[in-house]
Protein backbone atom coordinates (compact mmCIF):
# COMPACT_ATOMS: atom_id res chain seq x y z
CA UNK A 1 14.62 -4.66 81.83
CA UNK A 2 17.19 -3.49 84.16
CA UNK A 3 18.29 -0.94 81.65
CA UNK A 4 14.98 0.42 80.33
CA UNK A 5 14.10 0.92 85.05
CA UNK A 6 17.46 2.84 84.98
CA UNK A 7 16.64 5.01 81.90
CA UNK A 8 13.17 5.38 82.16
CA UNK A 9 12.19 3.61 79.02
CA UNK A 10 9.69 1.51 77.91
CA UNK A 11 9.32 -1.54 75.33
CA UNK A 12 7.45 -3.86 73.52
CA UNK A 13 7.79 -7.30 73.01
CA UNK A 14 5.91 -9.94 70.92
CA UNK A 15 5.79 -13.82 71.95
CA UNK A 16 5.56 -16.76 70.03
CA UNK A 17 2.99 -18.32 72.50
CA UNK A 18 3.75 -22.08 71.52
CA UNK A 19 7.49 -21.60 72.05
CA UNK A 20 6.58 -19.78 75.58
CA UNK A 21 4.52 -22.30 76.88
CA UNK A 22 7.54 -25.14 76.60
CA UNK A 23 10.25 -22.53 77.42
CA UNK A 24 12.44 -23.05 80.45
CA UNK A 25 14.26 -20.25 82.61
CA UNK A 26 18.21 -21.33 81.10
CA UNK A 27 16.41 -21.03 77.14
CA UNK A 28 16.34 -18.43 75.24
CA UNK A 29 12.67 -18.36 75.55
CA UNK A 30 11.02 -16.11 78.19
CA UNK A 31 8.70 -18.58 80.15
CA UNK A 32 5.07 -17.77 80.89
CA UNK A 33 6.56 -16.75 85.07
CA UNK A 34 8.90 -14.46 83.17
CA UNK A 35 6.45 -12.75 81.38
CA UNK A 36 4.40 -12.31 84.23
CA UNK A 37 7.17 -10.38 85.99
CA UNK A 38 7.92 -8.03 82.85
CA UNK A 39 4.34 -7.20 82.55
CA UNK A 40 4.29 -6.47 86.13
CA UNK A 41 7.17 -4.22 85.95
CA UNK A 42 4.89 -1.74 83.68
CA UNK A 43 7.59 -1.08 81.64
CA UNK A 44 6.86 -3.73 78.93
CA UNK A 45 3.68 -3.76 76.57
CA UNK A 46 3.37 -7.31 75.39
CA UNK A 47 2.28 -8.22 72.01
CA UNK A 48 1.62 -11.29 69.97
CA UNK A 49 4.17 -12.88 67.74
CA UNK A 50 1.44 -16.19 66.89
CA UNK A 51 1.41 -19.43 67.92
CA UNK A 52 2.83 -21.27 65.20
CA UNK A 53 3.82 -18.48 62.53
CA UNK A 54 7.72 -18.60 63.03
CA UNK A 55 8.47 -22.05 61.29
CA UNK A 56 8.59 -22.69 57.40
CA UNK A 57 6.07 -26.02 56.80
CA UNK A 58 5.52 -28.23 53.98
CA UNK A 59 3.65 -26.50 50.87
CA UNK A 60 4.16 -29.39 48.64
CA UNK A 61 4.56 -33.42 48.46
CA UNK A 62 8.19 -32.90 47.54
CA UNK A 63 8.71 -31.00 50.76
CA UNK A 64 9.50 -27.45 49.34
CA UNK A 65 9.07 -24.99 52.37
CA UNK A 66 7.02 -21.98 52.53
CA UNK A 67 5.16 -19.16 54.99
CA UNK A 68 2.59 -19.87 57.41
CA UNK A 69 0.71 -16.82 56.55
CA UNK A 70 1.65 -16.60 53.30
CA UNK A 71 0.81 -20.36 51.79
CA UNK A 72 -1.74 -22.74 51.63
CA UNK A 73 -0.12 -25.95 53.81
CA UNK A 74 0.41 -29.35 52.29
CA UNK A 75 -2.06 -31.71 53.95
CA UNK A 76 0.10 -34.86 54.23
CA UNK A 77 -2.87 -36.83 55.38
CA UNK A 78 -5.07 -35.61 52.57
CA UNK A 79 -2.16 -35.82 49.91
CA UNK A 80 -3.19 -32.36 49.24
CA UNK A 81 -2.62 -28.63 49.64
CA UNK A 82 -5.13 -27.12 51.71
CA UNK A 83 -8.37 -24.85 50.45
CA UNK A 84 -8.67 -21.12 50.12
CA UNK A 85 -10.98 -21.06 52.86
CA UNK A 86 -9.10 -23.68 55.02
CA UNK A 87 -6.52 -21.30 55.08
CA UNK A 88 -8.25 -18.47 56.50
CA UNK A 89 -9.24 -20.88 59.18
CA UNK A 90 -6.02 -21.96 60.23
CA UNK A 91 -4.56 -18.11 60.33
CA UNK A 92 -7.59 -17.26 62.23
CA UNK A 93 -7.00 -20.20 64.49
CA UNK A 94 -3.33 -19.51 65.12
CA UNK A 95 -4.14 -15.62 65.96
CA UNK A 96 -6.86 -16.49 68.02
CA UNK A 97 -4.85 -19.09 70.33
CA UNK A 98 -2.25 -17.01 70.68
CA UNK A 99 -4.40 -13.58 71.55
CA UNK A 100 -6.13 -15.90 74.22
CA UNK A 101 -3.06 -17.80 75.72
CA UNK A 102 -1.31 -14.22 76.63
CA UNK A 103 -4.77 -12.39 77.62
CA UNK A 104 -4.99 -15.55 80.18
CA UNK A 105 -1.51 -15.55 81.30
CA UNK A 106 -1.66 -11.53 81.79
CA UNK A 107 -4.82 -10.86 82.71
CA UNK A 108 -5.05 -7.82 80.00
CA UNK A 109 -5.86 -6.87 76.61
CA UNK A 110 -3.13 -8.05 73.99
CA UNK A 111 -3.63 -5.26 71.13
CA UNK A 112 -0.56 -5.54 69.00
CA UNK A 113 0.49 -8.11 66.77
CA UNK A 114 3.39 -8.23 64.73
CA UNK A 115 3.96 -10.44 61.43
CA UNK A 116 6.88 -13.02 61.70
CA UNK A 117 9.19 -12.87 59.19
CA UNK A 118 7.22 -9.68 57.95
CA UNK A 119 5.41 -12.15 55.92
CA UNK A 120 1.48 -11.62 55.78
CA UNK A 121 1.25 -12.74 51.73
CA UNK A 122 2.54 -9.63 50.19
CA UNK A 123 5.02 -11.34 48.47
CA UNK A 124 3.42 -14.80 47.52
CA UNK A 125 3.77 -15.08 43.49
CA UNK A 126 0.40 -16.84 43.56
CA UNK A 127 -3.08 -14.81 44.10
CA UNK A 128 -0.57 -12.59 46.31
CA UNK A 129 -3.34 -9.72 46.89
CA UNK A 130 -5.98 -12.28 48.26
CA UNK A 131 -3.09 -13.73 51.01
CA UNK A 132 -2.05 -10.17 52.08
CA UNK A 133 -5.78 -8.92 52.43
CA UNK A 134 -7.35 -12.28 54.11
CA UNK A 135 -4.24 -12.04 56.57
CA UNK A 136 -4.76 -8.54 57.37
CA UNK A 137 -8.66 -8.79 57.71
CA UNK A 138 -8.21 -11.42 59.47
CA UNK A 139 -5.56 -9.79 61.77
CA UNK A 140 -7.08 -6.16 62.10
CA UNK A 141 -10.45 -7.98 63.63
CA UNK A 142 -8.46 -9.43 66.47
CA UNK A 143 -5.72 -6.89 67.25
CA UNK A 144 -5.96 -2.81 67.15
CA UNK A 145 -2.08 -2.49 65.78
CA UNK A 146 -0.60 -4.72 63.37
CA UNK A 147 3.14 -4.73 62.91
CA UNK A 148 4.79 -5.33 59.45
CA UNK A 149 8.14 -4.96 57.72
CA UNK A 150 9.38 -5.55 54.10
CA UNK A 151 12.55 -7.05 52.92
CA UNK A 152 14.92 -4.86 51.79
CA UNK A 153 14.03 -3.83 48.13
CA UNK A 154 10.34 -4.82 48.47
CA UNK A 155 8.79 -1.68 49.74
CA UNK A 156 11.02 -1.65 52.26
CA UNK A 157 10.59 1.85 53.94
CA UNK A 158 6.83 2.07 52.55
CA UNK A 159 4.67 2.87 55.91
CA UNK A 160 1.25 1.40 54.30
CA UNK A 161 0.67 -2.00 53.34
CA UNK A 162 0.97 -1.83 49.35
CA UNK A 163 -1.40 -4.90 48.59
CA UNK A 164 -3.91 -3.54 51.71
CA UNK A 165 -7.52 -2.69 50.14
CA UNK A 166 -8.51 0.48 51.24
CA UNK A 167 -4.90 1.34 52.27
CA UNK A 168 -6.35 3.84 55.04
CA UNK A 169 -5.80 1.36 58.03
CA UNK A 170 -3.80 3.40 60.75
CA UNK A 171 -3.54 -0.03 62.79
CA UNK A 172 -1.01 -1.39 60.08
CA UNK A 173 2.70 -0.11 61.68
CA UNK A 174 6.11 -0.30 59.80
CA UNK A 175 8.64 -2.11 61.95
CA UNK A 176 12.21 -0.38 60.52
CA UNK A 177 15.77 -1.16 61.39
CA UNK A 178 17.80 1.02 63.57
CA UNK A 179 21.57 0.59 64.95
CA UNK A 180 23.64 2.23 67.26
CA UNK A 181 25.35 4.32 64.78
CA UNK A 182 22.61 5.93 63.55
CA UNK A 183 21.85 9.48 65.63
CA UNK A 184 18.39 10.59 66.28
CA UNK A 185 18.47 13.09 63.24
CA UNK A 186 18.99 10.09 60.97
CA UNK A 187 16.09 7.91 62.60
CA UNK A 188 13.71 11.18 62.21
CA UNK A 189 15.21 11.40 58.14
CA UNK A 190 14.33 7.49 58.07
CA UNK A 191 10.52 8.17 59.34
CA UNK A 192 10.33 11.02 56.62
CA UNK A 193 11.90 9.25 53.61
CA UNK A 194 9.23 6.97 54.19
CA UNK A 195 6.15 8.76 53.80
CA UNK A 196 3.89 8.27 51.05
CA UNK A 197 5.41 11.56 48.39
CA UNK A 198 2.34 13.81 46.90
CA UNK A 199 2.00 14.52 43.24
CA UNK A 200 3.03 16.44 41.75
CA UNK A 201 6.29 15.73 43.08
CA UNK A 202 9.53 17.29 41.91
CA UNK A 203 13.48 16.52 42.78
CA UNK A 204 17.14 17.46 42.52
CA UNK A 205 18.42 13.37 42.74
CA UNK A 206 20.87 15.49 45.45
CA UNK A 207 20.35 13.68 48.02
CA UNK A 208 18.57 10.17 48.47
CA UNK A 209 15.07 10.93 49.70
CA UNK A 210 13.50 7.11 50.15
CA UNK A 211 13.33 5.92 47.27
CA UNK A 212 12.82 2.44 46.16
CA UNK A 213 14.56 0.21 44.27
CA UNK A 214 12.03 -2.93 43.34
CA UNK A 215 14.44 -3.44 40.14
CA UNK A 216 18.09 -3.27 41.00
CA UNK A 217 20.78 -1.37 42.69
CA UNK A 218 20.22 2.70 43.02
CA UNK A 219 22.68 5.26 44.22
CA UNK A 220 22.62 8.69 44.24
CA UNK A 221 25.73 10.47 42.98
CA UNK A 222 26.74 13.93 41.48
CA UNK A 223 22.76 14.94 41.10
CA UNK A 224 21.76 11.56 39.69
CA UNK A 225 19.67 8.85 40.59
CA UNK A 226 21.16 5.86 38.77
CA UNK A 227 19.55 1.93 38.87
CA UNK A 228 21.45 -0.60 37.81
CA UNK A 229 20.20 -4.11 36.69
CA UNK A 230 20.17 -6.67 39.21
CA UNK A 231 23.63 -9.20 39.14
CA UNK A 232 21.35 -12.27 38.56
């Protein structure tokens, strides 16, 4: 915070709102005080990370870990994995606490939301298009922006939500990696490559121009774009 006062930036953050409410001023946590004194900085716009999202839980009786908003939950009590519609319940539960917890604490509007682990059910094997569009419905009635970001090699510098129905949702917003050695030419080159490419659509293989490998390897050399199969 100093830094972004001395530069004249601003941020975002999003908070896992069960891990705030426990968190303690030596953690690595920000505690619900310490948000209070970011948001009153007005340099910070403070989003929601869910309430219990960020953990891997149960998804069968042997154990085997999965995604909160990806799988339907093992109910250990019920010796059972939970409904299609129990699901939805306990996403919309888990959005709805958290949306509350920080519009309490704040005393403002909490509009963005971003997915942990990028995970909203895009890339669950099973019924995959139901998960990603009951997560996103259910997300895009509470927040106004929705955060999301692929794993490399799944869509990763696609900017719309490939399993999304209508695909026309301007809330849904690609979170993409950046590092100091990149200058501001290659961030702008990023945003570009990543645009959806109109057909018809010719080129040269000269230069790499986003494209994505959901196969194998790619590299673009001498005029050629060349994909390899995977090692495994």
């Amino acid at each position: 915070d100093p830094i972004l006062a001395a530069v004249g930036y601003k941020a975002t953050i999003f908070v896992l709102t069960s891990y705030a409410e426990g968190a303690t001023t030596d953690g690595y946590y920000l505690t619900p005080s310490e948000l209070k004194i970011l948001q009153s900085t007005g340099r910070w716009s403070i989003g929601s990370h869910s309430a219990n999202g960020h953990e891997k839980y149960p998804i069968d009786a042997e154990g085997s870990l999965g995604y909160f908003f990806s799988d339907n939950l093992w109910l250990s009590d019920k010796k059972r994995l939970e409904t299609n519609a129990e699901f939805e319940t306990r996403i919309a539960g888990d959005l709805i606490a958290s949306k509350t917890y920080l519009e309490d604490l704040l005393g403002t509007e909490v509009i963005g939301f971003a997915f942990p682990f990028g995970e909203m059910g895009q890339s669950n094997n099973i019924d995959s298009n139901m998960r990603s569009q009951t997560v996103i419905t259910v997300a895009d009635s509470l927040f106004k922006l929705i955060f999301y970001q692929f794993r490399s090699g799944e869509h990763f510098s696609e900017f719309i939500a490939p399993d999304h129905p209508t695909k026309e949702n301007l809330a849904m917003i690609h979170r993409i990696d950046t590092s100091n050695s990149q200058s501001g030419d290659d961030l702008l080159k990023m945003l570009k490559n990543g645009q959806q490419k109109s057909l018809p659509y010719t080129d040269t293989g000269e230069e790499d121009k986003g494209w994505v490998s959901v196969w194998g390897p790619q590299t673009v050399e001498n005029g050629q774009l060349n994909v390899t199969p995977p090692q495994d």
